[in-house]
Structures are given as structure tokens and as C-alpha cells.
Protein backbone atom coordinates (compact mmCIF):
# COMPACT_ATOMS: atom_id res chain seq x y z
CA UNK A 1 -74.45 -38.28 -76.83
CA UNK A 2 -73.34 -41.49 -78.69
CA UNK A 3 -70.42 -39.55 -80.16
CA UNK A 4 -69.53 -38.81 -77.04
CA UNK A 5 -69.41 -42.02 -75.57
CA UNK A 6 -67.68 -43.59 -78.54
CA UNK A 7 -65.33 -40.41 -78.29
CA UNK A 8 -64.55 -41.54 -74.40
CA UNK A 9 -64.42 -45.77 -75.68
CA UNK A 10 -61.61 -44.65 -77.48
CA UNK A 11 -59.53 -42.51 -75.36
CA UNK A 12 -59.65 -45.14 -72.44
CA UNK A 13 -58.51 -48.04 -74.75
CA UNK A 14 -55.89 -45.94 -76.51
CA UNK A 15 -54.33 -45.16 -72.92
CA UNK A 16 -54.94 -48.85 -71.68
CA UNK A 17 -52.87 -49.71 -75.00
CA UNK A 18 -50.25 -47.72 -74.07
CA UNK A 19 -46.78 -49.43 -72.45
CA UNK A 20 -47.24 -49.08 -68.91
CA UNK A 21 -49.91 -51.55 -68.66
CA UNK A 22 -47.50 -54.29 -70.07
CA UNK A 23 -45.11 -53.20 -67.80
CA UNK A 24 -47.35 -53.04 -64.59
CA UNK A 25 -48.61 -56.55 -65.37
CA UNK A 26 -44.40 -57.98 -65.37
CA UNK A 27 -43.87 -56.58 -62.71
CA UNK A 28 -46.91 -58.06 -61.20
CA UNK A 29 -45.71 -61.07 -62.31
CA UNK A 30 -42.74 -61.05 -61.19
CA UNK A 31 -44.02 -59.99 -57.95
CA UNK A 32 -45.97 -63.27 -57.88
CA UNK A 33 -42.76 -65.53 -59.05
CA UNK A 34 -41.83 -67.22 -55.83
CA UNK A 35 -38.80 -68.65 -56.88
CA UNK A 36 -37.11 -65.17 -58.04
CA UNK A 37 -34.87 -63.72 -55.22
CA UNK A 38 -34.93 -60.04 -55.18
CA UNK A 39 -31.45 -58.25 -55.82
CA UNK A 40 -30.71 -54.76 -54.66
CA UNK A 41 -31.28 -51.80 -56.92
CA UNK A 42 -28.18 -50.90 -59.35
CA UNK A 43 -27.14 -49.58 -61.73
CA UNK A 44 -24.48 -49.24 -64.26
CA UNK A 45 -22.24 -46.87 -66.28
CA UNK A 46 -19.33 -47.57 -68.40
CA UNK A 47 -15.97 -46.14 -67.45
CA UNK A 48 -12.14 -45.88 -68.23
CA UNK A 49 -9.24 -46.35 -66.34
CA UNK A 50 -7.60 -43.23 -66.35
CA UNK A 51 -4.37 -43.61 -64.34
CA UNK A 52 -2.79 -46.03 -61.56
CA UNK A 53 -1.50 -43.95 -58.70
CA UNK A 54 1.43 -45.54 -57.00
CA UNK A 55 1.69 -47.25 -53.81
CA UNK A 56 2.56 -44.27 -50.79
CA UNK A 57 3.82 -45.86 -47.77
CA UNK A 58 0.48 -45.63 -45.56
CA UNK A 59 -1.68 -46.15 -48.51
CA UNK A 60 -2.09 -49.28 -51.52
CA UNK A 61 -1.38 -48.54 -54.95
CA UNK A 62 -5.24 -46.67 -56.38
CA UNK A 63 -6.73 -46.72 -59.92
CA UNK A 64 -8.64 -43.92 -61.14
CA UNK A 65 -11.71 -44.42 -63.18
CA UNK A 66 -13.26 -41.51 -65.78
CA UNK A 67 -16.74 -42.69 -65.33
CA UNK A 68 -18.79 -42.02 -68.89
CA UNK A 69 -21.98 -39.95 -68.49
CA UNK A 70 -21.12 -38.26 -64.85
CA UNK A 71 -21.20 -34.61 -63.84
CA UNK A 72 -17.41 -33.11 -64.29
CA UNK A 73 -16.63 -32.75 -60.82
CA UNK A 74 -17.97 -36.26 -59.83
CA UNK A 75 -16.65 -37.95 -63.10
CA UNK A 76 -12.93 -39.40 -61.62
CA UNK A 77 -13.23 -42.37 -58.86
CA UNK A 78 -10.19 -43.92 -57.21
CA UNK A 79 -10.30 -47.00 -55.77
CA UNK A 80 -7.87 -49.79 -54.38
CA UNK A 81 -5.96 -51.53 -57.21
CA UNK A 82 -6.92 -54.76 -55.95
CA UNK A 83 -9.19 -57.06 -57.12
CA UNK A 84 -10.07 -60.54 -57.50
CA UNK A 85 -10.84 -62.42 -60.68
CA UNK A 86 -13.52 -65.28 -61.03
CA UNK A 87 -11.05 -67.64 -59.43
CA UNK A 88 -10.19 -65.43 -56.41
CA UNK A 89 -6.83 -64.49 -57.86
CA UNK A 90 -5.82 -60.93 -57.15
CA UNK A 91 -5.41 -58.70 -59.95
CA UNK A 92 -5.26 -54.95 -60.86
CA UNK A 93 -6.41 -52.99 -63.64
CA UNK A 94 -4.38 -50.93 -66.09
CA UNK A 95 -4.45 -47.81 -67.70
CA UNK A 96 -6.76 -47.75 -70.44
CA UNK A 97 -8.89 -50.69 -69.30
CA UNK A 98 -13.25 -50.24 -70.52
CA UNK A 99 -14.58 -50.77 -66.66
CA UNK A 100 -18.36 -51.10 -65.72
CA UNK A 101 -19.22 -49.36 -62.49
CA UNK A 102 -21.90 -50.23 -60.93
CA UNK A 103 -23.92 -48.19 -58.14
CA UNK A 104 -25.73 -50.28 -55.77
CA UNK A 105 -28.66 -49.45 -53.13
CA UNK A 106 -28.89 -51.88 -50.16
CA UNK A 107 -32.59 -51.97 -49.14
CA UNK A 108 -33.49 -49.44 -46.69
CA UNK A 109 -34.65 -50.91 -42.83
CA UNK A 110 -36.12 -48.86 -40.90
CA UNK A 111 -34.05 -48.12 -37.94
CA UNK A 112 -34.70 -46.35 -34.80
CA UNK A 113 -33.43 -42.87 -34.37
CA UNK A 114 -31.91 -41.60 -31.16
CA UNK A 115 -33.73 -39.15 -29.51
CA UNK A 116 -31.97 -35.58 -29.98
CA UNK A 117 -31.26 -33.41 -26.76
CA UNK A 118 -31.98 -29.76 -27.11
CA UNK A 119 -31.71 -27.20 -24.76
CA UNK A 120 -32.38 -30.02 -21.63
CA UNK A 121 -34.88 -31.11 -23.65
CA UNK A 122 -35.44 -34.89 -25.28
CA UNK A 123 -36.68 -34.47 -28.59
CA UNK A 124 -38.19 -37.06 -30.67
CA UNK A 125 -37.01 -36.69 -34.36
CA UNK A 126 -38.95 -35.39 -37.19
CA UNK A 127 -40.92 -38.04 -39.09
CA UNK A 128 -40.65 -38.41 -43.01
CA UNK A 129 -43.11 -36.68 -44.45
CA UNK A 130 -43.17 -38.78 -47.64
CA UNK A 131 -45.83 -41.74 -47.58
CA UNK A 132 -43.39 -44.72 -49.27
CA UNK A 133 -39.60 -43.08 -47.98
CA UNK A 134 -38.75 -46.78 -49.10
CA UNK A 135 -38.67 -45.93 -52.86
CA UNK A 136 -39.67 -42.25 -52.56
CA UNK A 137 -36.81 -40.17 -51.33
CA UNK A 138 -34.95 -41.46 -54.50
CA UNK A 139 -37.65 -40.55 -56.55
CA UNK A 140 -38.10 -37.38 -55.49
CA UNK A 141 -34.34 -37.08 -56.17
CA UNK A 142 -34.38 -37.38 -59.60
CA UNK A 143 -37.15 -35.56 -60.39
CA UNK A 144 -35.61 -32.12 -58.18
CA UNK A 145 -32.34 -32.89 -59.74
CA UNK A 146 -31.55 -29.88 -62.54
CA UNK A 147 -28.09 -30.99 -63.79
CA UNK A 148 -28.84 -33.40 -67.03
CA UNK A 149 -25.93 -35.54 -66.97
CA UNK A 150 -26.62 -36.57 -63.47
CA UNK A 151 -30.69 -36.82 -64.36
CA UNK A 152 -30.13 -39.87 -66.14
CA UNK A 153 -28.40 -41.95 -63.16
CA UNK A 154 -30.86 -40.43 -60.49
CA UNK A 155 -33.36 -41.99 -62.67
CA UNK A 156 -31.91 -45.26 -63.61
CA UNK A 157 -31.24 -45.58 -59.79
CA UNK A 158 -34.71 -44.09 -58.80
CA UNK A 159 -36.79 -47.01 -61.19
CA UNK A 160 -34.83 -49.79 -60.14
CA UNK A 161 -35.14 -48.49 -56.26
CA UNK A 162 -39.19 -48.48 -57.37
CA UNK A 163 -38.76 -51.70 -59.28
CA UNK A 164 -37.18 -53.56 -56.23
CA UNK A 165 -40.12 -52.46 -53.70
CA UNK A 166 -42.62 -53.77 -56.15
CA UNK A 167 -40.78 -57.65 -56.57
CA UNK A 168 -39.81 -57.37 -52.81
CA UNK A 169 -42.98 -56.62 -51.29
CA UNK A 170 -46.91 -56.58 -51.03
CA UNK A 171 -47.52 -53.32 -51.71
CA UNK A 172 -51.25 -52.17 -50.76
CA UNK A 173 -53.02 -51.38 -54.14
CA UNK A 174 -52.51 -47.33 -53.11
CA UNK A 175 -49.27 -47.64 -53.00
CA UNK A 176 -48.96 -49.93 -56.30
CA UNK A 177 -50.86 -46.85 -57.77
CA UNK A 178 -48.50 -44.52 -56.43
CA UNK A 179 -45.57 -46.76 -57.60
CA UNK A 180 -47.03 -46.63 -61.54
CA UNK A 181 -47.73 -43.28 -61.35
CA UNK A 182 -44.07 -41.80 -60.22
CA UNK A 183 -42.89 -44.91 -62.92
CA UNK A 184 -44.64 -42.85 -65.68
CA UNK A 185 -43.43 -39.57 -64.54
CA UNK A 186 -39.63 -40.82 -64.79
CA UNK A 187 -40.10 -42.37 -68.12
CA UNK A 188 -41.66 -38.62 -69.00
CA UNK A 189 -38.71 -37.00 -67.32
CA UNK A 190 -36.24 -39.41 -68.83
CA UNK A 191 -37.71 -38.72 -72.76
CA UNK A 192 -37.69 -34.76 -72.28
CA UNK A 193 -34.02 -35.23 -70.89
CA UNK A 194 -31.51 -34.26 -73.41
């Protein structure tokens, strides 16, 4: 019976010793840090500037970017060729130029649906069934999603989504379980991805 006990002493402290627990505990205290103001989740890929597309006469001149690591058919993104620099100068970017693109999440509010009108009837929508739709419905997206070079961003964007509800709010302790628990599944998912 000893043997057994000492054979259960160690499994528990070999899984307390494993990462998560560090990384629970800075989040927690980050959670706690007053001072730190919360940004929105992101992420970012490197990309290329692939070509500058010429002014038309109803449209501003366009740069495309090859963004590094995206599915093929989602890879090119055009955008206005004008920016501003750290001095609020315009500028525009030119074939060839290394880009970061970042992806950005503003924090989801909840809003209030209007009701739907079917057949003379007011309907009320359909409630999420997901617990946390906060953090979930992006979690749930990268975990369904089958295509591995978009697996990677759907779970860059899915932690810091997760990472962002734990600094932002007070998350009951079922939910911080919850939270650790679809953290450890992602870090799986992300090691078996190829």
C-alpha cells in the first residue's frame, strides 16, 4: 500500500512540475498587476511586399503583401499604399520590403441581437451554446481547424484571445480551470502540428 502511495506522491509532483503551473501563476500575476493595461489579442506573421499596383482613377495606388506561413489562397493581402511613419509623415512601401502583419482581435461586448421575424412570428435568437463565447469560439476554432498552415495562426490568435480574458478580467475559479485546461490542449495541438 506504501508503494502505492509513494507511486501516486510522485506522479502528482511530476505533473505539478510540469510548465503550466509557472505559466498559470504569471498570468495570475499579471492578472493582479494593477498598473498593466490590457492590449487586444494579436498576433503576428512576417511578410513580403510582393508588388505595388498602380493608382486607377476611383481607387489609390495598393501594395500587395505575400504573407509567410498562410494558406495559398489566403497568402496575398492588398492594402492602401499609404502609411505614416513615426513622425506622421506619409510613406509607401516598395517592392521587396520584409513587412510584419499583424492580426488583431478587439474584445468582444456583448451586444443585443435583434429579434428575427419568421413567418409573422418574433423570434428571439439562438443563445451560444458555449459557456465562455468570450475566449471560446476562437478556441474551438483552432482546434476544428484541419489545414496545418492555418493551425498555427488559429492558435497563436486563440492563446492570446485566452491570455487577454485572463489579464482583463476576474474570471470565477471554473472558468480559470476551463481557461488552463483549453491552454494545455493548444500547446498539445500546437507540438503535434507539423
Amino acid at each position: 500500500m506504501a508503494k502505492a502511495d509513494n507511486t501516486t506522491r510522485d506522479a502528482v509532483k511530476k505533473e505539478m512540475a510540469k510548465p503550466r503551473i509557472s505559466r498559470s501563476a504569471r498570468i495570475a500575476e499579471l492578472s493582479m498587476d494593477t498598473s498593466r493595461t490590457p492590449a487586444d489579442p494579436s498576433t503576428s506573421m512576417p511578410g513580403t511586399v510582393d508588388k505595388i499596383i498602380p493608382p486607377r482613377p476611383s481607387q489609390p495606388e495598393k501594395a500587395q503583401i505575400t504573407v509567410e506561413g498562410a494558406d495559398r489562397q489566403h497568402r496575398d493581402l492588398r492594402i492602401e499604399n499609404i502609411l505614416l511613419d513615426e513622425h506622421g509623415e506619409d510613406v509607401s512601401l516598395k517592392k521587396g520590403t520584409h513587412v510584419e502583419v499583424t492580426v488583431s482581435q478587439k474584445p468582444q461586448r456583448a451586444q443585443l441581437m435583434p429579434r428575427a421575424k419568421r413567418h409573422g412570428q418574433l423570434v428571439a435568437p439562438m443563445a451560444s451554446p458555449l459557456r465562455y463565447p468570450a475566449w471560446q469560439e476562437s478556441y474551438i476554432a483552432a482546434m476544428l481547424e484541419t489545414k496545418s498552415a492555418t493551425v498555427k495562426v488559429k492558435i497563436a490568435v486563440a492563446k492570446s484571445v485566452i491570455g487577454h480574458r485572463m489579464v482583463s478580467s476576474k474570471a470565477e475559479p471554473e472558468e480559470r480551470q476551463a481557461i488552463l485546461d483549453a491552454l494545455n490542449a493548444l500547446q498539445f495541438l500546437n507540438r503535434i502540428v507539423r
